[in-house]
Protein backbone atom coordinates (compact mmCIF):
# COMPACT_ATOMS: atom_id res chain seq x y z
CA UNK A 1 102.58 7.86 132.02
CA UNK A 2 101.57 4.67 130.24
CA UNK A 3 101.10 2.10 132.21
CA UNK A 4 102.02 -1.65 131.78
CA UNK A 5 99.90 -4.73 131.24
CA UNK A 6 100.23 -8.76 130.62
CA UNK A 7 99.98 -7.56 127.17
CA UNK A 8 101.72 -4.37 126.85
CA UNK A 9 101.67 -0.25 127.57
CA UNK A 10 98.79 1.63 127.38
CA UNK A 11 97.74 5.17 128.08
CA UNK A 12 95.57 4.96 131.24
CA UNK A 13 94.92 8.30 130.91
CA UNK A 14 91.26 9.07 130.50
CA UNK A 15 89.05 12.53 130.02
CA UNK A 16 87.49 13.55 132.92
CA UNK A 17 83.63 14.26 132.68
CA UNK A 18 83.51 16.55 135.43
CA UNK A 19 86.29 19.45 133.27
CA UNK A 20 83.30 19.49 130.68
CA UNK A 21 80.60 20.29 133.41
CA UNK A 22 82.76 22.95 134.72
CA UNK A 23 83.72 24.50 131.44
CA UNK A 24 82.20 27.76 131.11
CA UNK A 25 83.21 28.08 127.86
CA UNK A 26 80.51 25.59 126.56
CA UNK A 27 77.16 25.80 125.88
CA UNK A 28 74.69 23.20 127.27
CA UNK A 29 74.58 21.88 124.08
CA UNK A 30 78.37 21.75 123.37
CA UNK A 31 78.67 19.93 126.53
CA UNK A 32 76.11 17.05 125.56
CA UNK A 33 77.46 17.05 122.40
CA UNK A 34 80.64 16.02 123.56
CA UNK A 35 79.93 13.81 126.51
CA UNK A 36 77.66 12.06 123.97
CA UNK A 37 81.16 11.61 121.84
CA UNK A 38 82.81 10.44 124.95
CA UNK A 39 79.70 7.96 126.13
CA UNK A 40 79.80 6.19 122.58
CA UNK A 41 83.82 5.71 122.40
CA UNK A 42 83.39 4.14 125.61
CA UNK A 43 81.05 2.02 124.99
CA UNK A 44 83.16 1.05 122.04
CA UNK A 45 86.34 0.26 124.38
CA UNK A 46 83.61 -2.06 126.46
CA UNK A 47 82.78 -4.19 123.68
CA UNK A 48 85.86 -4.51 122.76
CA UNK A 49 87.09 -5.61 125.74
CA UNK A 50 84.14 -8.12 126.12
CA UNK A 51 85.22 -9.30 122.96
CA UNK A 52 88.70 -9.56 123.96
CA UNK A 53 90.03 -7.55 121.00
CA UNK A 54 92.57 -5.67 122.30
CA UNK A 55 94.43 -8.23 124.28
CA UNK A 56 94.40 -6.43 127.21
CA UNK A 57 91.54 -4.59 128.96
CA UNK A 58 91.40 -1.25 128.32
CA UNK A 59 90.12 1.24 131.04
CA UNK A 60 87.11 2.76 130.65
CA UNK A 61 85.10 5.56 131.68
CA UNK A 62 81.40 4.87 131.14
CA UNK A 63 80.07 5.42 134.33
CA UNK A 64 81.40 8.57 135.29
CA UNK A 65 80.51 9.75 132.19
CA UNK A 66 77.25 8.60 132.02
CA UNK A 67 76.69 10.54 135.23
CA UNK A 68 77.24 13.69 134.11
CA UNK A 69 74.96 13.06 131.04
CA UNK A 70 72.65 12.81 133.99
CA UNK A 71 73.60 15.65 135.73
CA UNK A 72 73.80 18.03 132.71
CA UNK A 73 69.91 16.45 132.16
CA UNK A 74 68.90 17.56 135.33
């Protein structure tokens, strides 16, 4: 459900790191491939927020997904 800031609704919803690690459908590479996606689409919703361009701050998920990156590199 979209949720409701100073500056309007947004979807809070984000993609959970952890489905891709479990998917058994993917290949090791298929996974890095798209938590790679993930990691640089967050990083672009960080700047943006440090840069105040959306208005409101947009939730991010650059940590957890930067965690599995590690995990799926160990």
């Amino acid at each position: 459900m979209p949720r409701e800031t100073p500056s309007g609704p947004f979807d809070a919803r984000l993609p959970d790191p952890r489905d891709v690690l479990q998917d058994r459908a993917l290949s090791r590479a298929e996974k890095l491939a798209r938590l790679q996606h993930w990691r640089h689409d967050a990083q672009e919703i960080e700047v943006a927020n440090e840069e105040g361009m959306r208005g409101h701050v947009a939730p991010s998920n650059l940590d957890a997904i930067q965690r599995a990156l590690r995990e799926l590199s160990a």
